[in-house]
Protein backbone atom coordinates (compact mmCIF):
# COMPACT_ATOMS: atom_id res chain seq x y z
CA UNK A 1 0.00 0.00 0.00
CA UNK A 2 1.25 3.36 -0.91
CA UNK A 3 1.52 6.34 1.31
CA UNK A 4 -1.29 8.19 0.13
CA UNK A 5 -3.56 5.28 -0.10
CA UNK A 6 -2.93 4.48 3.96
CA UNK A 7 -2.92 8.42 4.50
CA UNK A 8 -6.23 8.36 3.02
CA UNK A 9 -7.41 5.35 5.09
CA UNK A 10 -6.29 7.03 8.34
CA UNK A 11 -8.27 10.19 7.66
CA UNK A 12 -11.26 8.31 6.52
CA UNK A 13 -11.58 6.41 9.61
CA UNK A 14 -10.44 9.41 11.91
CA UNK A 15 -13.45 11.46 10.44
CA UNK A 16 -16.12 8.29 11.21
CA UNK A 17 -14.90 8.22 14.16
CA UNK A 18 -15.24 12.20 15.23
CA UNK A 19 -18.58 11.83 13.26
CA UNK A 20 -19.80 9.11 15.35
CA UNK A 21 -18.77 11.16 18.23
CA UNK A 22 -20.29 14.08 17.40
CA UNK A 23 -23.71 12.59 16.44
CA UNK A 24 -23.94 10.77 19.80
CA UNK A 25 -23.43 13.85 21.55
CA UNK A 26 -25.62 16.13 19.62
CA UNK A 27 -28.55 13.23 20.46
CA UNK A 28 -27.70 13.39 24.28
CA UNK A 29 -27.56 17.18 24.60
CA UNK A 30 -30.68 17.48 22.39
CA UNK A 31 -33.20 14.77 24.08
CA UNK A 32 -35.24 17.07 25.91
CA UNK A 33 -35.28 19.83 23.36
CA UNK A 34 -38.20 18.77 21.41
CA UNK A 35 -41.49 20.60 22.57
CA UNK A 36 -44.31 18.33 21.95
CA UNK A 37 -46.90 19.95 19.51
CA UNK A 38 -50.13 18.92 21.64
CA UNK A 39 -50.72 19.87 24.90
CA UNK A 40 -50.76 16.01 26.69
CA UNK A 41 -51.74 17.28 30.13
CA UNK A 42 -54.72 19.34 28.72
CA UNK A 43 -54.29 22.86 29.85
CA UNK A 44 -56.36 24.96 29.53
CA UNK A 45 -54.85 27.66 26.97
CA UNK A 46 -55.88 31.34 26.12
CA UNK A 47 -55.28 33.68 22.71
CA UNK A 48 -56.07 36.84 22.94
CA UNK A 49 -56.84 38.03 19.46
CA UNK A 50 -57.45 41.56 18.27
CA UNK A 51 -59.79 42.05 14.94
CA UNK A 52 -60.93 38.70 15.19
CA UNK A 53 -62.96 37.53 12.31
CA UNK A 54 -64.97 33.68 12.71
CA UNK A 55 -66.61 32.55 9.59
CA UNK A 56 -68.40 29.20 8.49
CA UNK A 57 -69.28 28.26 5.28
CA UNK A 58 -72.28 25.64 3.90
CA UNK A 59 -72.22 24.55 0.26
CA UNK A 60 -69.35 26.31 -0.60
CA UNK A 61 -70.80 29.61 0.56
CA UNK A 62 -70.45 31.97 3.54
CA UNK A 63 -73.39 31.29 5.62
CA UNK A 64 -72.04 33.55 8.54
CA UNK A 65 -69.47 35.61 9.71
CA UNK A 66 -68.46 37.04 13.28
CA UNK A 67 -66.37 39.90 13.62
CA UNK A 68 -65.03 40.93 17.32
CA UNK A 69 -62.84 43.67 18.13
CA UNK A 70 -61.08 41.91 20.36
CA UNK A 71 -61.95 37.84 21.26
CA UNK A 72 -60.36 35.12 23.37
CA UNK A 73 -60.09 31.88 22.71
CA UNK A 74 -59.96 28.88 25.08
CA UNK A 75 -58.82 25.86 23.21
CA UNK A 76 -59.71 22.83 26.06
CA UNK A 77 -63.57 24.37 25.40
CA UNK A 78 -63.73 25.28 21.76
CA UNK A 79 -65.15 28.78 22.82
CA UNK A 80 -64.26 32.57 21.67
CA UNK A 81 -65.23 35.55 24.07
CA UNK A 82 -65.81 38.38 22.15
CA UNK A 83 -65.96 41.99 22.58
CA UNK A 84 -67.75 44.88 20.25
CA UNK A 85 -69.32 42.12 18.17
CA UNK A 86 -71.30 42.49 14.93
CA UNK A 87 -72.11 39.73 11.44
CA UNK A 88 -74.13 39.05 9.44
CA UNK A 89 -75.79 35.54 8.18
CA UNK A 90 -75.77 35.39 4.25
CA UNK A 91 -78.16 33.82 1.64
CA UNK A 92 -77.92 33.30 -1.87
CA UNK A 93 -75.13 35.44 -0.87
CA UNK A 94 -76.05 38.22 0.16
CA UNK A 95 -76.86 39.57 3.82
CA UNK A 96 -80.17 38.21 5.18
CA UNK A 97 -79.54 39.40 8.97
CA UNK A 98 -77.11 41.50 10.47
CA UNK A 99 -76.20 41.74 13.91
CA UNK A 100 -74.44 43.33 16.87
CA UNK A 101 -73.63 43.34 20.52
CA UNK A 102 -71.39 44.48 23.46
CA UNK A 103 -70.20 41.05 24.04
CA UNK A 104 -70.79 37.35 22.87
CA UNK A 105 -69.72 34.04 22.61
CA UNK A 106 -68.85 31.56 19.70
CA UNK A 107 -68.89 27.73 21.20
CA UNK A 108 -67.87 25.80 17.98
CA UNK A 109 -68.51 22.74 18.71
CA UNK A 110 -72.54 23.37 19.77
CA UNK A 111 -72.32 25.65 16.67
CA UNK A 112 -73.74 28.18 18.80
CA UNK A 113 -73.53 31.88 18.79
CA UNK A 114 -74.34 34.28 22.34
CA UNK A 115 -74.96 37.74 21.88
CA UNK A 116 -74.99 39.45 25.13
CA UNK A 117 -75.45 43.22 26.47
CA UNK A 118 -77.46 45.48 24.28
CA UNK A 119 -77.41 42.38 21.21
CA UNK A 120 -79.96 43.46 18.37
CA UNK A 121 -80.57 41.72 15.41
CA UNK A 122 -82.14 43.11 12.04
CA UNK A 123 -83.65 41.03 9.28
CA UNK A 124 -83.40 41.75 5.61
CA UNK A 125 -87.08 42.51 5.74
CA UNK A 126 -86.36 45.58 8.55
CA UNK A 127 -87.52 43.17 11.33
CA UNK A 128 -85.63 44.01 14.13
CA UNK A 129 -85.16 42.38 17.43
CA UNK A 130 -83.06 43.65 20.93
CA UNK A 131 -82.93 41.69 23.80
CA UNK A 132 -80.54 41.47 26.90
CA UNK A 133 -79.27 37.95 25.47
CA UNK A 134 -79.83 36.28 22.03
CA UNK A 135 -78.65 32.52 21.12
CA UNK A 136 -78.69 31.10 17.57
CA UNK A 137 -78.44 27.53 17.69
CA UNK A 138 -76.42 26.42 14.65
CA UNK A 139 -77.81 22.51 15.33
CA UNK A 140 -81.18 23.57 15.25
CA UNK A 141 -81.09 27.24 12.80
CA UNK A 142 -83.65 28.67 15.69
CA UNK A 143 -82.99 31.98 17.61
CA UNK A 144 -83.66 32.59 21.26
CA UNK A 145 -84.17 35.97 22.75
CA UNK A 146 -83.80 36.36 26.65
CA UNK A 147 -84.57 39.56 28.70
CA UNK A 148 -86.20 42.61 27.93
CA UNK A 149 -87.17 41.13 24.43
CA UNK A 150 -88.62 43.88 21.54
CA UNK A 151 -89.61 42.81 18.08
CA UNK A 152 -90.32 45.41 15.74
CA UNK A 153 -91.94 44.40 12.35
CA UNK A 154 -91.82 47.17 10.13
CA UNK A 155 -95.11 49.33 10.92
CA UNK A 156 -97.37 46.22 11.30
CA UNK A 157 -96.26 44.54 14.82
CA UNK A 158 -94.48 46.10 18.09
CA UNK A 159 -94.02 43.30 20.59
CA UNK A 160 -92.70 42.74 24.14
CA UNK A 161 -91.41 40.06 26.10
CA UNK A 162 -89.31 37.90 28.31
CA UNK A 163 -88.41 35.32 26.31
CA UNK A 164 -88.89 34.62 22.02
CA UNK A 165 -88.30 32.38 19.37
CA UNK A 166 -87.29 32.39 15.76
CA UNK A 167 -86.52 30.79 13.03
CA UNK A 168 -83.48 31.56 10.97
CA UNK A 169 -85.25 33.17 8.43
CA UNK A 170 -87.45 35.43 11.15
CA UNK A 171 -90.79 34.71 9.11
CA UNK A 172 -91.71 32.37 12.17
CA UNK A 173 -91.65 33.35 15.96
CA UNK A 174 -93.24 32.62 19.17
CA UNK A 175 -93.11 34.88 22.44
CA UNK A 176 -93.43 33.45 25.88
CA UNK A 177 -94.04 35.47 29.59
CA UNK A 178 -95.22 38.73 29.74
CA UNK A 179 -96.03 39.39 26.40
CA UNK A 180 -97.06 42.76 25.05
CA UNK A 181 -98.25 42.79 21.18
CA UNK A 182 -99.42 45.90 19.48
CA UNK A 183 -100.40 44.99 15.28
CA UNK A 184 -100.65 47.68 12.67
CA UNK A 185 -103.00 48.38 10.23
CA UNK A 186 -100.97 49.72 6.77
């Protein structure tokens, strides 16, 4: 064997041998670096999120959106406390209702949506409804008024109550304790 060739053999296995080294330390002083990506212990964890836009879609289309100036989200519950809320509900896309609210909720996996503290709701139609709390139901498509309840139909109907219901669409709704309904001629 020549000089070079042993030379060559010498390096070869001095560099396998730092390499092997090296690896073996990088893996011991690395073991505990990696972060796991789920939380195992479930934690409770909070985002606070300014501008916070929620949307869902059905068919391809926007069938609501949720827009909060600021919202918090609590992943072990699914749910998004929002502040200075207003959305709309779309069909055939375009608005159908529009809404706002102090503050509200989004629970995503009831599909629901709270609207809390001065919440009012107006339909495409001009129908209007305020209450101290309203819940859509995304399982059902209903809405439920709670508190101080006022539905305003154009000039034809001016009602009071404690509690309502609607559907989606607001062409169907029933009031419950302590009603007060005044209808319109035109």
């Amino acid at each position: 064997m020549s000089k070079k060739v042993k030379f060559s053999l010498i390096f070869i296995t001095f560099l396998l041998i730092v390499s092997i080294i090296g690896f073996w330390q990088a893996k011991k002083i690395t073991a505990n670096f990696e972060k796991p990506q789920t939380n195992t212990n479930q934690e409770s964890e909070k985002i606070k999120i300014k501008d916070m836009l929620i949307t869902e879609t059905k068919d391809g289309q926007k069938y609501w959106e949720v827009f909060a100036a600021l919202g918090e989200y609590t992943n072990t519950k699914n749910k998004a406390t929002l502040t200075d809320v207003v959305g709309n509900f779309y069909k055939e896309g375009k608005v159908s209702v529009s809404f706002k609210a102090d503050t509200g909720m989004y629970e995503s996996d009831a599909k629901r949506i709270t609207l809390d503290s001065k919440a009012l709701i107006i339909a495409e139609d001009g129908t209007s409804l305020s209450a101290d709390k309203i819940v859509w139901e995304g399982a059902t498509d209903k809405i439920n008024a709670f508190g101080h309840v006022q539905i305003i139909k154009s000039d034809m109907l001016y009602a009071t109550c404690d509690r309502s219901e609607f559907t989606s669409d607001f062409q169907k709704f029933k009031t419950f304790d302590n009603t007060t309904t005044k209808v319109y001629s035109k």
